[in-house]
C-alpha atoms as a PDB file:
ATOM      1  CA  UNK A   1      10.465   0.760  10.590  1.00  0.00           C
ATOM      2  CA  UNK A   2       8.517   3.740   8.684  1.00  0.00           C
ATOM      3  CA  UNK A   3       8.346   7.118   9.907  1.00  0.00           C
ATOM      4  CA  UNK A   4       6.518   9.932   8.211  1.00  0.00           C
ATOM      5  CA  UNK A   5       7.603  12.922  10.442  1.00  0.00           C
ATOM      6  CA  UNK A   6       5.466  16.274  10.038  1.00  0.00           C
ATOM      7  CA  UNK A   7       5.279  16.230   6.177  1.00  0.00           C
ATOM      8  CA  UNK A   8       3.576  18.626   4.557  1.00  0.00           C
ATOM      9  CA  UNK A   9       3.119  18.972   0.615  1.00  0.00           C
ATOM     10  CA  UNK A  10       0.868  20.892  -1.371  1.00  0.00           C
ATOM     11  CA  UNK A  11       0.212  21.089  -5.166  1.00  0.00           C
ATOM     12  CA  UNK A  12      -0.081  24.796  -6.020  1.00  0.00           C
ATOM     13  CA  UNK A  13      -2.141  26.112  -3.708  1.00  0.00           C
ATOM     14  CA  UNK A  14      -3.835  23.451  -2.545  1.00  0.00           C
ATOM     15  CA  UNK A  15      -2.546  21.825   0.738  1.00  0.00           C
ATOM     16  CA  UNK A  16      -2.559  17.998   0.804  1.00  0.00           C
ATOM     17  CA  UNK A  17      -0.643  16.862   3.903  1.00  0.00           C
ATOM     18  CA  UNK A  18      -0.312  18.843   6.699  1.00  0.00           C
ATOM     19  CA  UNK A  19       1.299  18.114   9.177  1.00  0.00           C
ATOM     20  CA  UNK A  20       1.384  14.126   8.201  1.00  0.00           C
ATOM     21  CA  UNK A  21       3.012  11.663  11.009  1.00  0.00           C
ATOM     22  CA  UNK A  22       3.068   8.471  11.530  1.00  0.00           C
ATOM     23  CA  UNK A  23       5.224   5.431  12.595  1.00  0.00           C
ATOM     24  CA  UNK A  24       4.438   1.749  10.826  1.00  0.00           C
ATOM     25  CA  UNK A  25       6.154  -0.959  13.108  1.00  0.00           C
ATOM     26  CA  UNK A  26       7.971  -3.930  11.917  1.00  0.00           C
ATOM     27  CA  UNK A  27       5.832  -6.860  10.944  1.00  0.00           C
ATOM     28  CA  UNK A  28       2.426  -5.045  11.408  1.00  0.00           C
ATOM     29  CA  UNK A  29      -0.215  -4.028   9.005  1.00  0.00           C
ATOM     30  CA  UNK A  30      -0.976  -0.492   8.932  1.00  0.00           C
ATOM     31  CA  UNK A  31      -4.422   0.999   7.378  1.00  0.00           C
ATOM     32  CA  UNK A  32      -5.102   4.398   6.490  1.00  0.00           C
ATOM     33  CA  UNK A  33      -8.316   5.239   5.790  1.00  0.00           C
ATOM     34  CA  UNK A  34      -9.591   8.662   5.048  1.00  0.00           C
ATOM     35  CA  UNK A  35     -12.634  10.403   2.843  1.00  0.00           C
ATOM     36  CA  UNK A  36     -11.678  10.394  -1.140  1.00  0.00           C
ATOM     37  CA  UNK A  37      -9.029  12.776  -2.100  1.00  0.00           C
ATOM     38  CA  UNK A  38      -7.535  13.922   1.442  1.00  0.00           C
ATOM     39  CA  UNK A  39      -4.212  12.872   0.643  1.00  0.00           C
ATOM     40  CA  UNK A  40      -3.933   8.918   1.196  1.00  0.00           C
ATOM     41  CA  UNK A  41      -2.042   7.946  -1.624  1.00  0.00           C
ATOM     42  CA  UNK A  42       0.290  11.189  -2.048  1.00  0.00           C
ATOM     43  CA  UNK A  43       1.343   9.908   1.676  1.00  0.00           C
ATOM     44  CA  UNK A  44       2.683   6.900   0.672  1.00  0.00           C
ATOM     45  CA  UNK A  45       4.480   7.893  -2.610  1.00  0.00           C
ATOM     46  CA  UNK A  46       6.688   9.700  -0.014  1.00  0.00           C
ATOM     47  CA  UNK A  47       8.269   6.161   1.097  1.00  0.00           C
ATOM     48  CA  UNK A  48       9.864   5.318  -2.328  1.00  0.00           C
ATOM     49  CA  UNK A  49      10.621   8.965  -3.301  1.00  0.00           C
ATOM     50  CA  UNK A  50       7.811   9.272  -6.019  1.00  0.00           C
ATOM     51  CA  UNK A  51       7.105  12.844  -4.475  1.00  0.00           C
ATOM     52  CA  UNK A  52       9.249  14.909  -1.879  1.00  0.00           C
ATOM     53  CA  UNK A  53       8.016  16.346   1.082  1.00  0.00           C
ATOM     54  CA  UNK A  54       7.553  20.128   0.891  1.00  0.00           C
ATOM     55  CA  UNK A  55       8.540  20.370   4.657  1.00  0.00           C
ATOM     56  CA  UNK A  56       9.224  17.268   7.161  1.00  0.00           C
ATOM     57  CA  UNK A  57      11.116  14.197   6.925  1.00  0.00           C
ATOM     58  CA  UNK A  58      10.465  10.450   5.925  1.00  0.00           C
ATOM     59  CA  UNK A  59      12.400   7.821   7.106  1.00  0.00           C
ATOM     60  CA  UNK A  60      13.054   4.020   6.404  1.00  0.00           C
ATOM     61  CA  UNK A  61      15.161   1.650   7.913  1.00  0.00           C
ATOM     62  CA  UNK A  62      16.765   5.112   9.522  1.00  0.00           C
ATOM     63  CA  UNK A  63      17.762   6.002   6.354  1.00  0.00           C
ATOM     64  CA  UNK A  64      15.773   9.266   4.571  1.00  0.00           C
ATOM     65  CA  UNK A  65      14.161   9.283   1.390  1.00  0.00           C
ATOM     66  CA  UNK A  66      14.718  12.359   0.272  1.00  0.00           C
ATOM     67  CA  UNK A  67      18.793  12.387   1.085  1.00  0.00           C
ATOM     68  CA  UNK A  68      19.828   9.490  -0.814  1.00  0.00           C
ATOM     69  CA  UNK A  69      21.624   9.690  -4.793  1.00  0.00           C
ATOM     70  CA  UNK A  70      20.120   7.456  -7.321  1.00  0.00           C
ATOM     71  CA  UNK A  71      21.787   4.223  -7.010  1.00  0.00           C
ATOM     72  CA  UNK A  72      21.001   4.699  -2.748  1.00  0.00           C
ATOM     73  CA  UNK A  73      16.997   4.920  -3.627  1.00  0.00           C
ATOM     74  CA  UNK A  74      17.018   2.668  -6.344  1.00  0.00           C
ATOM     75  CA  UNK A  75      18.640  -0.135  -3.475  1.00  0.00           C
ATOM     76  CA  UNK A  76      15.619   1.418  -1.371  1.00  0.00           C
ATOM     77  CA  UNK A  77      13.249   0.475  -3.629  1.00  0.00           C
ATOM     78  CA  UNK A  78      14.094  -3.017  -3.720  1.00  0.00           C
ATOM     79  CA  UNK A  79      12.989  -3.448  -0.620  1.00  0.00           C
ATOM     80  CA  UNK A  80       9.309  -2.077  -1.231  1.00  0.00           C
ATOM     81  CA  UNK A  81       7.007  -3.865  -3.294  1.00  0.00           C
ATOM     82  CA  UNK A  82       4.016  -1.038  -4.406  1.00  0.00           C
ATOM     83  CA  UNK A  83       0.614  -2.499  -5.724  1.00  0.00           C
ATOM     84  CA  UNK A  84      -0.288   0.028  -7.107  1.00  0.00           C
ATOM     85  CA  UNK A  85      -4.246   1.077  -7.503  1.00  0.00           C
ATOM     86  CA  UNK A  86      -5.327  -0.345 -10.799  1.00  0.00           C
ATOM     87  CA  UNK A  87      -2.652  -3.064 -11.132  1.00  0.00           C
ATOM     88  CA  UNK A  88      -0.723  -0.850 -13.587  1.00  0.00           C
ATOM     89  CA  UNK A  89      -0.162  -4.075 -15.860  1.00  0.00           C
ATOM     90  CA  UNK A  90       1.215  -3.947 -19.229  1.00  0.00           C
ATOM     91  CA  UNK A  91      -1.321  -5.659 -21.467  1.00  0.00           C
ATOM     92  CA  UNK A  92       1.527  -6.295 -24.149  1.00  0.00           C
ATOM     93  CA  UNK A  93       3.196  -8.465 -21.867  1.00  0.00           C
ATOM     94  CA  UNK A  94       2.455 -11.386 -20.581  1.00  0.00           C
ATOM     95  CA  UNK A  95       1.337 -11.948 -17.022  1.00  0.00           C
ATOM     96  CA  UNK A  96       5.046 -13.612 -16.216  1.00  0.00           C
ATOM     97  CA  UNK A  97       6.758 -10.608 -18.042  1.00  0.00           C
ATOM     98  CA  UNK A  98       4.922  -8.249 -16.111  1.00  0.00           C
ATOM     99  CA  UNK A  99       5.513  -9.782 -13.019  1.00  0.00           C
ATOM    100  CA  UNK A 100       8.940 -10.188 -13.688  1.00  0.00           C
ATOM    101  CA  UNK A 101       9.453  -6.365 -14.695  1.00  0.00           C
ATOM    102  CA  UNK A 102      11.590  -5.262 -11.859  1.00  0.00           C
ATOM    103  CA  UNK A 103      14.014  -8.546 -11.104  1.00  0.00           C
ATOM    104  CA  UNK A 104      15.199  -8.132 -14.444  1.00  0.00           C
ATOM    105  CA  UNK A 105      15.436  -3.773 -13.688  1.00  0.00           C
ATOM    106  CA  UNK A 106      17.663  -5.168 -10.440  1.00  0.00           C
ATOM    107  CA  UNK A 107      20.234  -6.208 -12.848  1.00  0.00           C
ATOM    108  CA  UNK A 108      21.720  -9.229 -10.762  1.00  0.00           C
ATOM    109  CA  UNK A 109      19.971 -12.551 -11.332  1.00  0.00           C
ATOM    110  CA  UNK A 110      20.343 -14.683 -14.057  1.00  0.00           C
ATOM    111  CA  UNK A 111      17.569 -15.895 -16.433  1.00  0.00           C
ATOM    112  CA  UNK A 112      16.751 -18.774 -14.823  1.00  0.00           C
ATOM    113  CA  UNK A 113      16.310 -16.722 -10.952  1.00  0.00           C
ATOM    114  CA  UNK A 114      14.291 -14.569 -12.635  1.00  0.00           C
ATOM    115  CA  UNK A 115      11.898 -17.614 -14.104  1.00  0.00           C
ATOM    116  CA  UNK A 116      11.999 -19.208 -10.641  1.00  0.00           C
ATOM    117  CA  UNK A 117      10.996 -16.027  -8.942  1.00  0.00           C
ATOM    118  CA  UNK A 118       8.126 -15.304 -11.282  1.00  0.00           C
ATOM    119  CA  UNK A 119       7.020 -19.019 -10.813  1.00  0.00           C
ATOM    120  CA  UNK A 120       6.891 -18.536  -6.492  1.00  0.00           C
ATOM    121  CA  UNK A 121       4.853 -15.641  -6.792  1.00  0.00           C
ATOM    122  CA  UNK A 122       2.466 -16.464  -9.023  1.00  0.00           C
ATOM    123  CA  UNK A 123       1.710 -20.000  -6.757  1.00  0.00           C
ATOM    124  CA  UNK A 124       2.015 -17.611  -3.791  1.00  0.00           C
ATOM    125  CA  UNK A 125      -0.797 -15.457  -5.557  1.00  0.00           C
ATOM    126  CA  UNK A 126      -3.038 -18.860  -6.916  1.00  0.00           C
ATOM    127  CA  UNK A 127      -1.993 -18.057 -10.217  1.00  0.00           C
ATOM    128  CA  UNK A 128       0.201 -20.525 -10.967  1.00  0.00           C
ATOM    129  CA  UNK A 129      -0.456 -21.388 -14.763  1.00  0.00           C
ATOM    130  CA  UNK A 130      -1.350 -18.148 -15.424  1.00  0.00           C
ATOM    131  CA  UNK A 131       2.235 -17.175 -16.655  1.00  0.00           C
ATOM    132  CA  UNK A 132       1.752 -17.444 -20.814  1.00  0.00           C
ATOM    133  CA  UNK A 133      -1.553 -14.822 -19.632  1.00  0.00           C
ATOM    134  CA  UNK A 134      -2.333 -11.745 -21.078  1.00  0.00           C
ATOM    135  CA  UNK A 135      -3.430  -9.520 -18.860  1.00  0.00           C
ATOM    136  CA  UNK A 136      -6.534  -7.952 -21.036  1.00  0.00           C
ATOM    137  CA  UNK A 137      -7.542 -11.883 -20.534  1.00  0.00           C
ATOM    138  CA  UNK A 138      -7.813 -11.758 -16.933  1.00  0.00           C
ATOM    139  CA  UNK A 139     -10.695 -10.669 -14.446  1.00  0.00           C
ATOM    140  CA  UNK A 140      -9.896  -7.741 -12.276  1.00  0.00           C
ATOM    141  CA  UNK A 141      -9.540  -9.547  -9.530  1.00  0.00           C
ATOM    142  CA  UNK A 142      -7.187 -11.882 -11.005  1.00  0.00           C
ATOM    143  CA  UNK A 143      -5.350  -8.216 -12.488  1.00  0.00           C
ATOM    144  CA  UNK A 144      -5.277  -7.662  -8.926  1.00  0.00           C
ATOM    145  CA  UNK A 145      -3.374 -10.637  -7.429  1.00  0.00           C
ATOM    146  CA  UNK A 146      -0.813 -10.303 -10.719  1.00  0.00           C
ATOM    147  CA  UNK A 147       0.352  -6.902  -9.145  1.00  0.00           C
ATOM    148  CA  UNK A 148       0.345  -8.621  -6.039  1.00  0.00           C
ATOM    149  CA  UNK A 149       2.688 -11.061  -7.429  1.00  0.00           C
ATOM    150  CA  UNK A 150       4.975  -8.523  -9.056  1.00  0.00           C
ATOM    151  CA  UNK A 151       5.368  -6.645  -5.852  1.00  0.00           C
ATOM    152  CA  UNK A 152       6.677  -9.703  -4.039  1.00  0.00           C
ATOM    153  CA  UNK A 153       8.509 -11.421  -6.227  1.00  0.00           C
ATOM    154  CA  UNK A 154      11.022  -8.564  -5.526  1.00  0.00           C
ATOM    155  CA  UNK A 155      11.284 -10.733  -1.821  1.00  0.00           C
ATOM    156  CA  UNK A 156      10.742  -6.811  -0.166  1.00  0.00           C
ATOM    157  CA  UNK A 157      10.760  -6.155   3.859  1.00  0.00           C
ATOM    158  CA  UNK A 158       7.555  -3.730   2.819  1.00  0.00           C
ATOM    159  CA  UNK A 159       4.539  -3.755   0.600  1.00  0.00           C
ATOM    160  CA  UNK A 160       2.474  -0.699  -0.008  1.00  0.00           C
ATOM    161  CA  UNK A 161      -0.913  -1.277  -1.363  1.00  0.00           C
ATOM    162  CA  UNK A 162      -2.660   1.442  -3.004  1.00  0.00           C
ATOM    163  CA  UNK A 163      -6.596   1.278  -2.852  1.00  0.00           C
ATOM    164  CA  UNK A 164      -6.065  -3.049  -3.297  1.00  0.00           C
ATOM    165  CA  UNK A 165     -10.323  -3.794  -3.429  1.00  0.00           C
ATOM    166  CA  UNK A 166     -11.310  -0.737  -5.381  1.00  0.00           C
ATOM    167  CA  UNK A 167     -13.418  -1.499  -8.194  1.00  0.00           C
ATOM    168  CA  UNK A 168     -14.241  -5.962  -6.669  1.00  0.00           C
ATOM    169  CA  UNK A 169     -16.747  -7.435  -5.978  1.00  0.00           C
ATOM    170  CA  UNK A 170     -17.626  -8.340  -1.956  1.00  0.00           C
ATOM    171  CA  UNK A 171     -16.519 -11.973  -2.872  1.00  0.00           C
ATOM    172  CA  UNK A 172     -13.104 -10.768  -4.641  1.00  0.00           C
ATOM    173  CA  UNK A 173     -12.346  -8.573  -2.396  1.00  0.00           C
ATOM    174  CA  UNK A 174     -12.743 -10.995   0.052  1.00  0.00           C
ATOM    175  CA  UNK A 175     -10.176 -12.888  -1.818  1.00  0.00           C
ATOM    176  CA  UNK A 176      -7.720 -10.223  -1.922  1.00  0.00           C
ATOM    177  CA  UNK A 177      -7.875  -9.530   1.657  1.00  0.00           C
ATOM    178  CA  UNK A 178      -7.244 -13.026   2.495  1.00  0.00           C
ATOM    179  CA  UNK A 179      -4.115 -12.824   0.075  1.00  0.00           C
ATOM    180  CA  UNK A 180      -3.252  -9.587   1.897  1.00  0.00           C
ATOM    181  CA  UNK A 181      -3.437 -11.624   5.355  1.00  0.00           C
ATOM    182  CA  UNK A 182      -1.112 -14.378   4.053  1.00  0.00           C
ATOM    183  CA  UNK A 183       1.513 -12.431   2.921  1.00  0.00           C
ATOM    184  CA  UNK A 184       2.287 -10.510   6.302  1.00  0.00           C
ATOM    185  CA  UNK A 185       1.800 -14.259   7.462  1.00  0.00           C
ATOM    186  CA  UNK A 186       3.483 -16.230   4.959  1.00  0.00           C
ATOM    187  CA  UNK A 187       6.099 -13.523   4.439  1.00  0.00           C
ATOM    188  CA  UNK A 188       6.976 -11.827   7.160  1.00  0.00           C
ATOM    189  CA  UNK A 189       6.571  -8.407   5.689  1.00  0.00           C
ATOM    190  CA  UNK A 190       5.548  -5.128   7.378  1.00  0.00           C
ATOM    191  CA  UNK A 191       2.535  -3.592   4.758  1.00  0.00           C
ATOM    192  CA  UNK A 192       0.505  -0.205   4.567  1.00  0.00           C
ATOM    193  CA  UNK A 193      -2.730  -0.584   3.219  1.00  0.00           C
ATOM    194  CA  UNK A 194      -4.331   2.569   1.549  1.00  0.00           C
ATOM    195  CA  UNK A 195      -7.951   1.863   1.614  1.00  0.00           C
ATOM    196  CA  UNK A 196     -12.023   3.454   2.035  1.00  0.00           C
ATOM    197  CA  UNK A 197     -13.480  -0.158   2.584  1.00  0.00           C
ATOM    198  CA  UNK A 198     -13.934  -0.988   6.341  1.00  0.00           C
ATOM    199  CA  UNK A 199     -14.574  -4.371   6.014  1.00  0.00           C
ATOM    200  CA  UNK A 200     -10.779  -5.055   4.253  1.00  0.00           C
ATOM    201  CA  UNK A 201      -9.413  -2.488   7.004  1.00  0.00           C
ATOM    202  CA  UNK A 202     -11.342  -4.743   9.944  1.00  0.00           C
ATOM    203  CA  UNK A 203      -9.882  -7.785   8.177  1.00  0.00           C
ATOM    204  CA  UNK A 204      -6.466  -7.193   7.148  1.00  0.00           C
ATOM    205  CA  UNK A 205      -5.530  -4.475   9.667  1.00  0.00           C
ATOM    206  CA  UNK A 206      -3.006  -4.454  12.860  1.00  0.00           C
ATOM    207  CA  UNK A 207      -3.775  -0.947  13.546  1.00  0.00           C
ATOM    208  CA  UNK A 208      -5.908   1.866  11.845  1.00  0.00           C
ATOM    209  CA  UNK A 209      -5.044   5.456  11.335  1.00  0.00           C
ATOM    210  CA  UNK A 210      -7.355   8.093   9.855  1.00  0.00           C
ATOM    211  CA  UNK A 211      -6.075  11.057   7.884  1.00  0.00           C
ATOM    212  CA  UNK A 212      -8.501  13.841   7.897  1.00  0.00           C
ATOM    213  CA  UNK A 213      -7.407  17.452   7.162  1.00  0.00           C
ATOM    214  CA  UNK A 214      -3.858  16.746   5.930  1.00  0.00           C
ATOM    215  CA  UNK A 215      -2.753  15.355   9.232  1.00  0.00           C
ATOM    216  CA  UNK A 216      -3.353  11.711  11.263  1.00  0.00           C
ATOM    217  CA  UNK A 217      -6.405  12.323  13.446  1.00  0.00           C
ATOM    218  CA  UNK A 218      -6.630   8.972  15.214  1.00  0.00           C
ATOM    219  CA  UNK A 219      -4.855   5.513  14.968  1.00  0.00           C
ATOM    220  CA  UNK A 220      -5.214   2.507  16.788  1.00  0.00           C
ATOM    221  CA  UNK A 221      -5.973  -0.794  16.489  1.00  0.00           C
ATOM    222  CA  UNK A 222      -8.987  -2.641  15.120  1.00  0.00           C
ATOM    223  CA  UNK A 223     -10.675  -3.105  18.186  1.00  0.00           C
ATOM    224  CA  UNK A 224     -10.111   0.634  19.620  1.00  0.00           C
ATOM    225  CA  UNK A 225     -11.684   1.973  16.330  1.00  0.00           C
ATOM    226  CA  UNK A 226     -14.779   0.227  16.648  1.00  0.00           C
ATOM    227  CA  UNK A 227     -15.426   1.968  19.936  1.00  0.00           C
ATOM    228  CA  UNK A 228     -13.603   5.700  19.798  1.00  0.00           C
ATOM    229  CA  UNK A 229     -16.238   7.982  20.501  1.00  0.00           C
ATOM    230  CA  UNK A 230     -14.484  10.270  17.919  1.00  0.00           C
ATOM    231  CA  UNK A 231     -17.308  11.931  16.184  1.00  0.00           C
ATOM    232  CA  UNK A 232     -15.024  12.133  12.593  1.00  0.00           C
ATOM    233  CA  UNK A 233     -14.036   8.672  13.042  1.00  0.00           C
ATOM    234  CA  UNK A 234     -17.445   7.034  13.700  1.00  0.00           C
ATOM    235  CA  UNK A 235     -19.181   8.986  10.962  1.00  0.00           C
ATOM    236  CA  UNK A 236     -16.731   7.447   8.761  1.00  0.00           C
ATOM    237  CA  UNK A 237     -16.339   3.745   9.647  1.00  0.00           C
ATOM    238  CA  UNK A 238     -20.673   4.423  10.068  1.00  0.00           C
ATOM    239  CA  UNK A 239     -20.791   5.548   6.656  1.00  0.00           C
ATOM    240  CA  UNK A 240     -22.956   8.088   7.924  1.00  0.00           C
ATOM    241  CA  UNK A 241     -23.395  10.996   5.710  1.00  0.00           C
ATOM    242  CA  UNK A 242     -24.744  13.745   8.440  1.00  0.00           C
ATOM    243  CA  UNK A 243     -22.245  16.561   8.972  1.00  0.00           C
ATOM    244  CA  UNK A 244     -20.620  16.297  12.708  1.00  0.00           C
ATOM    245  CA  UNK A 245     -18.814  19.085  14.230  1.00  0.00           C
ATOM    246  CA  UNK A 246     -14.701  18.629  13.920  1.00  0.00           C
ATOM    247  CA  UNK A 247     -14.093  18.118  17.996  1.00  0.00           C
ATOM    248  CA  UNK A 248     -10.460  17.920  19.115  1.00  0.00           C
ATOM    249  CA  UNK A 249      -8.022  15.871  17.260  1.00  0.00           C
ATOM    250  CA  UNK A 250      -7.676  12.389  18.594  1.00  0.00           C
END
């Protein structure tokens, strides 16, 4: 389990989170969604101790972030996989060097675990000749499913996906989604999706949350989202671009 408890963290003087909580079960698929900017991907870098809570607490597996020495978070990290916005591939590597970037930073598997590991994602991913690839050679939705692949060829209990259809196509994204879908299937893994697109939230999600204003304002599940009378909520999942009052946090 994930817990974000109360965190709070501002750069300078402007406040990002703000009273942040939330709770991401085992095995489900948790979406955030919020306007551009309010703080959806500074949230999650607080899971793998990219950025430290200015006040509050975030825990995994019991165990929190912020307390643990080096060698404690590195083990941590392990057990995330992070797909991270724009793929963050290394287009001086190949695709299977990329993907296998951190099994060879874990330091304990041989050569030929590494090659096998590289090999299951990538036919996990449908990329499964793509290994001799360079990345500049690939489509962006084909970058896509390559950080995809590096994230799980790590074998992690969680995968944190940062903005995964930004910048696709309805068709790709599509794709991605469905890729999304299969690994909490396939996998077993519990995942946080950071994400603006309603369609991927409707498609991929087992519950939705909404930050707005540094803190959660409502979260539920797919179904209770479509009909919250929240006036925040349904201007965003509307698209509607009419100010509505602020109305009690739900």
């Amino acid at each position: 389990m994930i817990l974000l408890d109360d965190i709070h963290k501002a750069f300078g003087s402007k406040s990002v989170l703000d009273g942040f909580t939330l709770e991401v079960r085992e095995g489900e698929t948790m979406v955030i969604i919020g306007y551009s900017g309010t703080g959806k991907s500074v949230a999650i870098k607080h899971i793998v101790g990219l950025l430290e809570p200015d006040k509050g607490r975030v825990f995994v597996d019991g165990l929190e972030v912020a307390t643990l020495g080096r060698r404690e978070l590195y083990a941590l990290r392990s057990r995330i996989g992070y797909v991270f916005q724009f793929s963050a591939l290394f287009d001086s590597m190949t695709v299977a060097e990329n993907v296998a970037m951190g099994l060879k930073k874990m330091g304990t598997l041989t050569a030929a675990e590494i090659d096998v590991r590289v090999h299951e994602a990538l036919e996990l991913v449908d990329l499964p000749d793509s290994g001799h690839i360079l990345p500049i050679e690939l489509s962006g939705g084909m970058r896509k499913r390559v950080g995809i692949a590096r994230a799980i060829a790590l074998r992690p209990k969680y995968l944190l996906y940062d903005e995964p259809t930004t910048g696709l196509d309805p068709v790709t994204s599509a794709v991605i989604d469905e890729m999304m879908v299969r690994m909490r299937d396939k996998l077993g893994v519990t995942s946080i999706v950071i994400t603006h697109d309603m369609r991927s939230a409707y498609t991929v999600g087992t519950r939705i949350a909404m930050l707005y204003e540094g803190r959660v304002r409502w979260v539920g599940t797919v179904d209770e989202i479509k009909s919250t009378e929240d006036p925040v909520v349904r201007q965003f999942i509307e698209g509607r671009a009419s100010p509505v009052p602020a109305g009690p946090l739900g």
